[in-house]
C-alpha atoms as a PDB file:
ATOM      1  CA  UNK A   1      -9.729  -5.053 -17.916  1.00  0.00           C
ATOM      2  CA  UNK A   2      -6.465  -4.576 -17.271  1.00  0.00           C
ATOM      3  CA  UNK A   3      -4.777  -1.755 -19.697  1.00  0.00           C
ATOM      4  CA  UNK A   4      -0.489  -1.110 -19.991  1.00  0.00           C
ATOM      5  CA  UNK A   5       0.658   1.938 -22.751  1.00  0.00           C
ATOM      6  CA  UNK A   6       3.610   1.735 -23.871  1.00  0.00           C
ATOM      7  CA  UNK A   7       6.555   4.336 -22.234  1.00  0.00           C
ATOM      8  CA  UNK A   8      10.497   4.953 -22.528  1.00  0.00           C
ATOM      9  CA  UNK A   9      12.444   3.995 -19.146  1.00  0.00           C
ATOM     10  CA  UNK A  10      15.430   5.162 -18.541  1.00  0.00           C
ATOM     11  CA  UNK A  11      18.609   3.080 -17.402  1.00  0.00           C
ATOM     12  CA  UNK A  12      19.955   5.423 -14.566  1.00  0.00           C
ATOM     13  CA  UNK A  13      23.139   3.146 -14.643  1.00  0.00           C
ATOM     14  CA  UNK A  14      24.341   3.253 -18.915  1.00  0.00           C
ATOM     15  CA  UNK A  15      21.153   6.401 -20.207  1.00  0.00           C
ATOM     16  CA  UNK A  16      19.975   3.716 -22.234  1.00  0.00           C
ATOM     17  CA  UNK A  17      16.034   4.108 -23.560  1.00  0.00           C
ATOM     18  CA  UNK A  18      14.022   0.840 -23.063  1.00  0.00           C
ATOM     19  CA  UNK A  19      10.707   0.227 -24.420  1.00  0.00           C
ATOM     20  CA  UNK A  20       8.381  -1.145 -21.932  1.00  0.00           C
ATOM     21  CA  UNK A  21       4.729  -1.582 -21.042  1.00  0.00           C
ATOM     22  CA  UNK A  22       3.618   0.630 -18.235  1.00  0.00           C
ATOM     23  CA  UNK A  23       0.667  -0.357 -16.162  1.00  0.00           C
ATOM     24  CA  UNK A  24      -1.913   1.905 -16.083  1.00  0.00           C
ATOM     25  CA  UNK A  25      -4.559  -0.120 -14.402  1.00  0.00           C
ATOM     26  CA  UNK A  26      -4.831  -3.645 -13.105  1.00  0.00           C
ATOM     27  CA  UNK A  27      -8.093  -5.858 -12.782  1.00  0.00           C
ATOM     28  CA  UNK A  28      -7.213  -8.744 -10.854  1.00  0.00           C
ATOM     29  CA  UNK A  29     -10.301 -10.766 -10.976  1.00  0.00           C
ATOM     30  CA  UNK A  30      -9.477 -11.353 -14.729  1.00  0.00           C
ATOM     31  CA  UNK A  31      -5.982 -11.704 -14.733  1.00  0.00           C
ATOM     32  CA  UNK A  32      -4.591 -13.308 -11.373  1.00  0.00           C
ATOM     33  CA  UNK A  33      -1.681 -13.752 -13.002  1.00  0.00           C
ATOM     34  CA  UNK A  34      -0.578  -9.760 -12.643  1.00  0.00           C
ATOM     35  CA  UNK A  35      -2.071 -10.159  -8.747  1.00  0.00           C
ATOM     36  CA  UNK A  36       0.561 -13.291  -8.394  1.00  0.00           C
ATOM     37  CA  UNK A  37       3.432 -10.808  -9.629  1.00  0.00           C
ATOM     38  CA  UNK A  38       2.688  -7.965  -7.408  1.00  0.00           C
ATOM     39  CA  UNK A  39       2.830 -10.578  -4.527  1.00  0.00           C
ATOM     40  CA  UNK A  40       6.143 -12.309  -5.506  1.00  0.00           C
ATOM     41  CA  UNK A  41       7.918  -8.756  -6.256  1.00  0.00           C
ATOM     42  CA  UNK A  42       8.417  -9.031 -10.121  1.00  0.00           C
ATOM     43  CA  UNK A  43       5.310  -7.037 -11.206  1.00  0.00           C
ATOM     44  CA  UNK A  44       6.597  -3.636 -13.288  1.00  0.00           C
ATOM     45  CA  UNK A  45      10.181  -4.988 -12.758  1.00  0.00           C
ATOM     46  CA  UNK A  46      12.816  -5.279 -15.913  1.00  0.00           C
ATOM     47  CA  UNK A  47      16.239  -5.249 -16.928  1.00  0.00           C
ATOM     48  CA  UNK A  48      18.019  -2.809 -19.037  1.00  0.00           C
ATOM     49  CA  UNK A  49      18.412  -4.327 -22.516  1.00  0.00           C
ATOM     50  CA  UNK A  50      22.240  -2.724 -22.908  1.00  0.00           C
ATOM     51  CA  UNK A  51      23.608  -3.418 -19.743  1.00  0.00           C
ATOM     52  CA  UNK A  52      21.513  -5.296 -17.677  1.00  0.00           C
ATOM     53  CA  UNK A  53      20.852  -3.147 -14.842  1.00  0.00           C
ATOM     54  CA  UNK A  54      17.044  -3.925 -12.831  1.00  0.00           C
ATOM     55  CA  UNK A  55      14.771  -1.770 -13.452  1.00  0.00           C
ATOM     56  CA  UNK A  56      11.386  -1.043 -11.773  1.00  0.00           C
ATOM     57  CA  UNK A  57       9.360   0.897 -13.365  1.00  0.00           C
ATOM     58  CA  UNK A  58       7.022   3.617 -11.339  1.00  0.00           C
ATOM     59  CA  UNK A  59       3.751   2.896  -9.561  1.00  0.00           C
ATOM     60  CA  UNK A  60       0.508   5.089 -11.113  1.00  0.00           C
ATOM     61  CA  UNK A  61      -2.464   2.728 -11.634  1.00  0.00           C
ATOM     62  CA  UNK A  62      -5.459   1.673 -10.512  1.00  0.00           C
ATOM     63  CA  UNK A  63      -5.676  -2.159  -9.069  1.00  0.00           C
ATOM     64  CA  UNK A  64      -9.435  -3.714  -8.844  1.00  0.00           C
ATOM     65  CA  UNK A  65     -10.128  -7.240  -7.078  1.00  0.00           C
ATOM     66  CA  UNK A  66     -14.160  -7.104  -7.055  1.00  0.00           C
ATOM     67  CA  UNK A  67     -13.722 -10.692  -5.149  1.00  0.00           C
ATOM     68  CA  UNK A  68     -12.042  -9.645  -2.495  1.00  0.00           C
ATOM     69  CA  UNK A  69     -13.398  -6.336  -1.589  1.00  0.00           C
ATOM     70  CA  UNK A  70     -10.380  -3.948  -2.933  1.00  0.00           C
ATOM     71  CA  UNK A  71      -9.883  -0.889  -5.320  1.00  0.00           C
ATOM     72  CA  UNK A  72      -6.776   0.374  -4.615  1.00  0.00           C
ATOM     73  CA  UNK A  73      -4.936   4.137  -6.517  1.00  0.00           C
ATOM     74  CA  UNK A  74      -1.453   3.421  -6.443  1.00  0.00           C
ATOM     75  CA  UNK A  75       1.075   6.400  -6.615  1.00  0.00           C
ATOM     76  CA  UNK A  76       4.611   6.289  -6.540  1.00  0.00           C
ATOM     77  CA  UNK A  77       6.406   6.777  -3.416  1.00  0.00           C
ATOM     78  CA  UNK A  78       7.530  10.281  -4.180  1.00  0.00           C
ATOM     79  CA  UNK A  79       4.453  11.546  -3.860  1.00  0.00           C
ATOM     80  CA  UNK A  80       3.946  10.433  -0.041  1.00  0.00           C
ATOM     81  CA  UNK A  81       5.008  13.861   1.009  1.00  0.00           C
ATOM     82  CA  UNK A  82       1.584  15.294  -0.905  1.00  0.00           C
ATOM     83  CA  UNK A  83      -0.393  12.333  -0.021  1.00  0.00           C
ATOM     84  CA  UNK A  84      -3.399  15.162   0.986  1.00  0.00           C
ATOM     85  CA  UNK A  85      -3.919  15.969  -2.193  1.00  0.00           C
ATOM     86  CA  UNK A  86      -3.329  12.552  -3.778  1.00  0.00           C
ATOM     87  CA  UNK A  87      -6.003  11.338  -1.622  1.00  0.00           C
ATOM     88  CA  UNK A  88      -8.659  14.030  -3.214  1.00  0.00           C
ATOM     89  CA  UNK A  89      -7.955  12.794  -6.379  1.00  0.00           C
ATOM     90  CA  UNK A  90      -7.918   9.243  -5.421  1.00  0.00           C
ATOM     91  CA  UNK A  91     -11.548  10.121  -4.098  1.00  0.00           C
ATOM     92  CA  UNK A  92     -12.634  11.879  -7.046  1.00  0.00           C
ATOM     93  CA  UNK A  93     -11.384   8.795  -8.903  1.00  0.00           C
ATOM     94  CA  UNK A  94     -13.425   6.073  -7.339  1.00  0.00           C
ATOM     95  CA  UNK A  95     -16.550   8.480  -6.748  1.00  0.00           C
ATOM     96  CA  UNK A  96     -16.516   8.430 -10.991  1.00  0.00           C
ATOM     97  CA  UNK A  97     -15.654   4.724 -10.860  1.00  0.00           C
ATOM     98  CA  UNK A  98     -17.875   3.317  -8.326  1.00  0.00           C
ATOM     99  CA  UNK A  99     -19.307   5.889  -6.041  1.00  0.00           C
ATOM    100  CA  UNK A 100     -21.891   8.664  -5.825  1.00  0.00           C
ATOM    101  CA  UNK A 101     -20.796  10.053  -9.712  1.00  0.00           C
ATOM    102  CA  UNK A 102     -20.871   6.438 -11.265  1.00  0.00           C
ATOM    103  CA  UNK A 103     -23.639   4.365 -13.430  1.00  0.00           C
ATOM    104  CA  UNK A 104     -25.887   2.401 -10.947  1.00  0.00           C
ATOM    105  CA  UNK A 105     -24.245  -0.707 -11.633  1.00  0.00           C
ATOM    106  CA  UNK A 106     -21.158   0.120 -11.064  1.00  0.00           C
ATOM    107  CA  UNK A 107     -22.323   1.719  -7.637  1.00  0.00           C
ATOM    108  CA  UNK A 108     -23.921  -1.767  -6.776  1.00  0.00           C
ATOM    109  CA  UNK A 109     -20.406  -3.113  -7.117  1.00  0.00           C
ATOM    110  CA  UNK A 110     -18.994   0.010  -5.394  1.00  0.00           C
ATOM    111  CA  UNK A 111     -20.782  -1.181  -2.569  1.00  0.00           C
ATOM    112  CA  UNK A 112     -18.969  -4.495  -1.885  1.00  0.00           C
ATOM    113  CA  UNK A 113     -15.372  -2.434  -2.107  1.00  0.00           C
ATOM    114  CA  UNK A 114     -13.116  -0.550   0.386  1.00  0.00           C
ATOM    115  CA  UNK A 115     -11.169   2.257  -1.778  1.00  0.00           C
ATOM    116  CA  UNK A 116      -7.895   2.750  -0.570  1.00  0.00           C
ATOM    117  CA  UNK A 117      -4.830   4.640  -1.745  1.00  0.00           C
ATOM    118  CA  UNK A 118      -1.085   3.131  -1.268  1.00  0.00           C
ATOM    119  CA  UNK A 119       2.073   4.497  -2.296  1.00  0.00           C
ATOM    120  CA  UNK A 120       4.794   2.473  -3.579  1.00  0.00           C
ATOM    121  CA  UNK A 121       5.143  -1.094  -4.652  1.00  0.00           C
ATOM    122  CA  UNK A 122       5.441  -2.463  -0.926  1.00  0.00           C
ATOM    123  CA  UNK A 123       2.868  -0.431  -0.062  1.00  0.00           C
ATOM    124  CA  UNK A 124       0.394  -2.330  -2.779  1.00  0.00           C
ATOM    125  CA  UNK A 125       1.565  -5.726  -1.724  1.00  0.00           C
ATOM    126  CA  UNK A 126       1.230  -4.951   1.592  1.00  0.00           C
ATOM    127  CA  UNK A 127      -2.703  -4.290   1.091  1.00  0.00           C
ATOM    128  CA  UNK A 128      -2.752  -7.592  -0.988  1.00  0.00           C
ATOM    129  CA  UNK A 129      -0.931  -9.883   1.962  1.00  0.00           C
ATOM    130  CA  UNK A 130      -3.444  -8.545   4.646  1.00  0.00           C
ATOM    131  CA  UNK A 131      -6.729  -9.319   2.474  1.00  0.00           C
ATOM    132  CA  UNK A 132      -4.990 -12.695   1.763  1.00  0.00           C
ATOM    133  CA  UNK A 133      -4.804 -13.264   5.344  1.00  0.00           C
ATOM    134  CA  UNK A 134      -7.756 -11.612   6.312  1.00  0.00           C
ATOM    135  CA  UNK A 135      -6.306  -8.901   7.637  1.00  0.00           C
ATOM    136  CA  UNK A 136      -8.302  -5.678   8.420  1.00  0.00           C
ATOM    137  CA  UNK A 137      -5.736  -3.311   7.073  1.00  0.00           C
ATOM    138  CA  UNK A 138      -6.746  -0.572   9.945  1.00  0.00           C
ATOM    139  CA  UNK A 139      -6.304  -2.719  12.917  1.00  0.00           C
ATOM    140  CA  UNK A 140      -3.072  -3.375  10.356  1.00  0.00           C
ATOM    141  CA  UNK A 141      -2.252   0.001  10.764  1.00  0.00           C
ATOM    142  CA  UNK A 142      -2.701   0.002  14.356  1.00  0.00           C
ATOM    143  CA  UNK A 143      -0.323  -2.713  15.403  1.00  0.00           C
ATOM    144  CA  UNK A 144       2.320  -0.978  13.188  1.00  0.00           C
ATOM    145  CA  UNK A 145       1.511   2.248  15.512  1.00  0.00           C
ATOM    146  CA  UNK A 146       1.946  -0.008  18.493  1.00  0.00           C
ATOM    147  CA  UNK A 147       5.317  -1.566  17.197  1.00  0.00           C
ATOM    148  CA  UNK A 148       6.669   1.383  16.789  1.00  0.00           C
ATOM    149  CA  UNK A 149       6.030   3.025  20.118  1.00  0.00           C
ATOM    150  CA  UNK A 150       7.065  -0.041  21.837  1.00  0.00           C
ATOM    151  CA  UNK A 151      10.117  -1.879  19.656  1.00  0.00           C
ATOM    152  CA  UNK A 152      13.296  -0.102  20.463  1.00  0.00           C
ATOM    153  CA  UNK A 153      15.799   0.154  18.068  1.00  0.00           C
ATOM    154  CA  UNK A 154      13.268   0.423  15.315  1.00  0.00           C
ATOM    155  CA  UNK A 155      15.424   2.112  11.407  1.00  0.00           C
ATOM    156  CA  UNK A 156      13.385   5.488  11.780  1.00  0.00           C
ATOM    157  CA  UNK A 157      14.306   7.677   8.850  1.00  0.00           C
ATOM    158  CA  UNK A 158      12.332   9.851   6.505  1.00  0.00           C
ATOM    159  CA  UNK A 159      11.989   7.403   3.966  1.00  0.00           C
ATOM    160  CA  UNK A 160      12.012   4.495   6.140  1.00  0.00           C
ATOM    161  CA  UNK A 161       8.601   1.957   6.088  1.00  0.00           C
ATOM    162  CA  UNK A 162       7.204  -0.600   8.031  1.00  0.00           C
ATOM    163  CA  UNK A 163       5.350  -2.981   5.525  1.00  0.00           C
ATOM    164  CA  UNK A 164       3.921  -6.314   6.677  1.00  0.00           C
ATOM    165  CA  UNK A 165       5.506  -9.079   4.246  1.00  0.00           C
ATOM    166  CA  UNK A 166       3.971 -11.927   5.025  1.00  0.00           C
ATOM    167  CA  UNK A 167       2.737 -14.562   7.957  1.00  0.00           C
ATOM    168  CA  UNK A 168       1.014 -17.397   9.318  1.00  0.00           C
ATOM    169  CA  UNK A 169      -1.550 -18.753  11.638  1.00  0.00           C
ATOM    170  CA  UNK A 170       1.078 -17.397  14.700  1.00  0.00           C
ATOM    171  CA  UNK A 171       3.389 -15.027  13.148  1.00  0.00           C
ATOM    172  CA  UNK A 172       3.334 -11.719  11.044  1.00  0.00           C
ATOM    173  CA  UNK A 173       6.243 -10.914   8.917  1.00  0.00           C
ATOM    174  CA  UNK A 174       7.190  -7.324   8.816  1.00  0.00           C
ATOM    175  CA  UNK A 175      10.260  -5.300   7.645  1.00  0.00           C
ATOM    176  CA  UNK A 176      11.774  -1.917   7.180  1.00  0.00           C
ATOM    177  CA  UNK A 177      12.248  -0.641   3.993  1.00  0.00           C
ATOM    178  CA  UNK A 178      13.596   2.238   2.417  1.00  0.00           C
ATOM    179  CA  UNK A 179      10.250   3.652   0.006  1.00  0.00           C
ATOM    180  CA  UNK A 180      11.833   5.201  -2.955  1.00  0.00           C
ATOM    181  CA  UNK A 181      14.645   2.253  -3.603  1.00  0.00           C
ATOM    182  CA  UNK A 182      12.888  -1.228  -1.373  1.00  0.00           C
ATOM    183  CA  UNK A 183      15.874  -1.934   0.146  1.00  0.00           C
ATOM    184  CA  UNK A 184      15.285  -3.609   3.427  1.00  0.00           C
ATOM    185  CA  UNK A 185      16.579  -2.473   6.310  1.00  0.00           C
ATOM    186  CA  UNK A 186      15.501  -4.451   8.962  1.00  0.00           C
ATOM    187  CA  UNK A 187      13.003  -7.175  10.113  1.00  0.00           C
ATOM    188  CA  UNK A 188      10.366  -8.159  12.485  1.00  0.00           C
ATOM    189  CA  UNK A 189       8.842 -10.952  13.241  1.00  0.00           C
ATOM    190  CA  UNK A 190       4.971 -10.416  15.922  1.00  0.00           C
ATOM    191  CA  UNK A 191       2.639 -12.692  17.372  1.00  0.00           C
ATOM    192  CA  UNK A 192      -0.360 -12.903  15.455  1.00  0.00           C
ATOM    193  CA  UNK A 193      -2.110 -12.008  18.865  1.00  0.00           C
ATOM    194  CA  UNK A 194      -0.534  -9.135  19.123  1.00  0.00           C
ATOM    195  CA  UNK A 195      -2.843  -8.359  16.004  1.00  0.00           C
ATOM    196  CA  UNK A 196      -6.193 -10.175  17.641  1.00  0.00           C
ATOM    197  CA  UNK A 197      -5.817  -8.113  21.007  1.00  0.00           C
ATOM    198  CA  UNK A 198      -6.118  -4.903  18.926  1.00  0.00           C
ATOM    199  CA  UNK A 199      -8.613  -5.944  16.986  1.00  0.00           C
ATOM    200  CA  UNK A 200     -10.788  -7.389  20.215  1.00  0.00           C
ATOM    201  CA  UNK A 201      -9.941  -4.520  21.803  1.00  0.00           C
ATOM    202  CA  UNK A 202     -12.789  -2.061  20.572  1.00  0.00           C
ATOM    203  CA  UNK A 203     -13.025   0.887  23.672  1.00  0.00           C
ATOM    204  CA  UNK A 204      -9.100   1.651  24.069  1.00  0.00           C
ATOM    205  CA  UNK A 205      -8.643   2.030  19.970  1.00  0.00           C
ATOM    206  CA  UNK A 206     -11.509   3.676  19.067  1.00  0.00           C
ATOM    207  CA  UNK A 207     -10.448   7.258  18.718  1.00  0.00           C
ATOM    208  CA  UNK A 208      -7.488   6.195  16.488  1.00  0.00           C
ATOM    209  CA  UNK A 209      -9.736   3.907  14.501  1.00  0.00           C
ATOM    210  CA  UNK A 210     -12.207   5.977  13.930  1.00  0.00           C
ATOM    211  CA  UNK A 211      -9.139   8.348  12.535  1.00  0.00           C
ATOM    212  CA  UNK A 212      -7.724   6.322  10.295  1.00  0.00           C
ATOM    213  CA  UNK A 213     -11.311   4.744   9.040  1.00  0.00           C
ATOM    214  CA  UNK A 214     -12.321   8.563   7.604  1.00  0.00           C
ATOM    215  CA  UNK A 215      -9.325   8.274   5.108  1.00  0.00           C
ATOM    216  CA  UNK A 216      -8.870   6.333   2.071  1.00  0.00           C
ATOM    217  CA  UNK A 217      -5.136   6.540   2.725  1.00  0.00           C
ATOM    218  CA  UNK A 218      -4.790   4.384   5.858  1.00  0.00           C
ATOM    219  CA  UNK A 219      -1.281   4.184   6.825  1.00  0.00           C
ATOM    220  CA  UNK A 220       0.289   5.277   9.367  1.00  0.00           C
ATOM    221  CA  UNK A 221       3.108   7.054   6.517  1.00  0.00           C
ATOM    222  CA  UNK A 222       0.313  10.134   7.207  1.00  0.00           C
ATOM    223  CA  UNK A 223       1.274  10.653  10.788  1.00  0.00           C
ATOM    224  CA  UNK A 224       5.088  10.211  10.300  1.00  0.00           C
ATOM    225  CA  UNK A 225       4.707  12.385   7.372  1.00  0.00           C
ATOM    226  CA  UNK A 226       3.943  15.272   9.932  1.00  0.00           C
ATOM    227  CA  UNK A 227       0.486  15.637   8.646  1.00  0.00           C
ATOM    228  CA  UNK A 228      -1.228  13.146  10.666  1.00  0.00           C
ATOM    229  CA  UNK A 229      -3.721  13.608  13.298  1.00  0.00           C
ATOM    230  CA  UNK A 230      -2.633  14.526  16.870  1.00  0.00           C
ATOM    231  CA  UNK A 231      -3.644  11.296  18.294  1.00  0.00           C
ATOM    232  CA  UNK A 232      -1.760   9.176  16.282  1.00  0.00           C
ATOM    233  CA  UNK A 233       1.586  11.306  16.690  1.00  0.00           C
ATOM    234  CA  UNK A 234       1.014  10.712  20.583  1.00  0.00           C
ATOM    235  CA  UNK A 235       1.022   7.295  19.733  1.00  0.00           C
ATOM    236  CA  UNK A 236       3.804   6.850  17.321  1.00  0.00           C
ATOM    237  CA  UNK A 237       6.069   9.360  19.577  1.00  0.00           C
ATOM    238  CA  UNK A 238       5.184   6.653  22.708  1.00  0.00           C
END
């Protein structure tokens, strides 16, 4: 099931308190409707009742899609800088949920899912656009290493993102984003067989692969967070 409790958000604009319902898990098998928002931006998003201001509220949930293969700990993007130990507790987590410490039925399920932990709202819909386009989020991850070690003039900042926003059957949709505020900075548009030459090209990608595959966090954010394997800052440094 899907569970909200009830907090007290701040307006940073007017100080005003505003009741809301704060996520605290999501199951989207039952309620596609909350998978829909996430997509289309407006999940966790709300206006100030005195003055009007948008307000998003912070990311700290669980999201569950049994159907198509994802459990996903979200965290807000603040916490990217710690994402080591995030990622212990986001492995603790699912080892109680669905892993090694769970009930045997819920390990049977366990079995059909890839845990993963995201930071940030883009970060979440980001996971959620490649399963919807049958995207293997690593080789994901590895054409975003590949971007940026070959696009000049890419926005690289601290809190500066590349997040895949959407596609086709030829093109992938990407833009920059700021993490902590989602403004966007910049976009990208790449072949979609930009993405299949990765992914048919086992031997060369391997050792990064195999990297990012022993993580739960796969993102590049690790390696541009300075805490990243040595392979993948050679790559992301060109």
């Amino acid at each position: 099931m899907s569970v909200f409790n009830q907090a007290t958000a701040i307006c940073g604009k007017c100080g005003a308190e505003n009741v809301v319902k704060l996520a605290a898990s999501v199951n989207a098998d039952r309620r596609a409707d909350l998978r829909a928002a996430i997509l289309d931006g407006s999940f966790q998003a709300t206006k100030c009742e005195k003055c009007g201001t948008a307000l998003r509220l912070p990311a700290h949930l669980t999201y569950l899609d049994i159907g198509r293969g994802q459990w996903i700990l979200v965290e807000t993007s603040e916490l990217l800088p710690h994402w080591q130990e995030a990622e212990q507790e986001a492995q603790t987590a699912y080892d109680l949920a669905f892993g090694p410490d769970a009930p045997e039925e819920a390990r049977e399920i366990g079995e059909g899912l890839k845990p993963r932990l995201v930071f940030g709202w883009f970060a979440l819909r980001e996971k959620l656009i490649a399963a919807e386009f049958s995207l293997d989020d690593i080789t994901l991850e590895l054409l975003k290493m590949s971007i940026i070690a070959n696009v000049g003039g890419a926005p690289m900042a601290d809190q500066s993102e590349l997040r895949l926003t959407g596609g086709d059957a030829e093109q992938l949709h990407f833009a920059w984003i700021v993490g902590n505020t989602e403004q966007v900075l910049a976009t990208l548009d790449v072949a979609r067989e930009e993405y299949d030459a990765i992914e048919d090209d086992a031997e060369d990608w391997a050792a990064l692969r195999a990297d990012l595959t022993a993580h739960l966090f796969v993102d590049i954010q690790r390696s541009l967070s300075g805490k990243g394997t040595p392979r993948e800052a050679a790559v992301l440094e060109g």
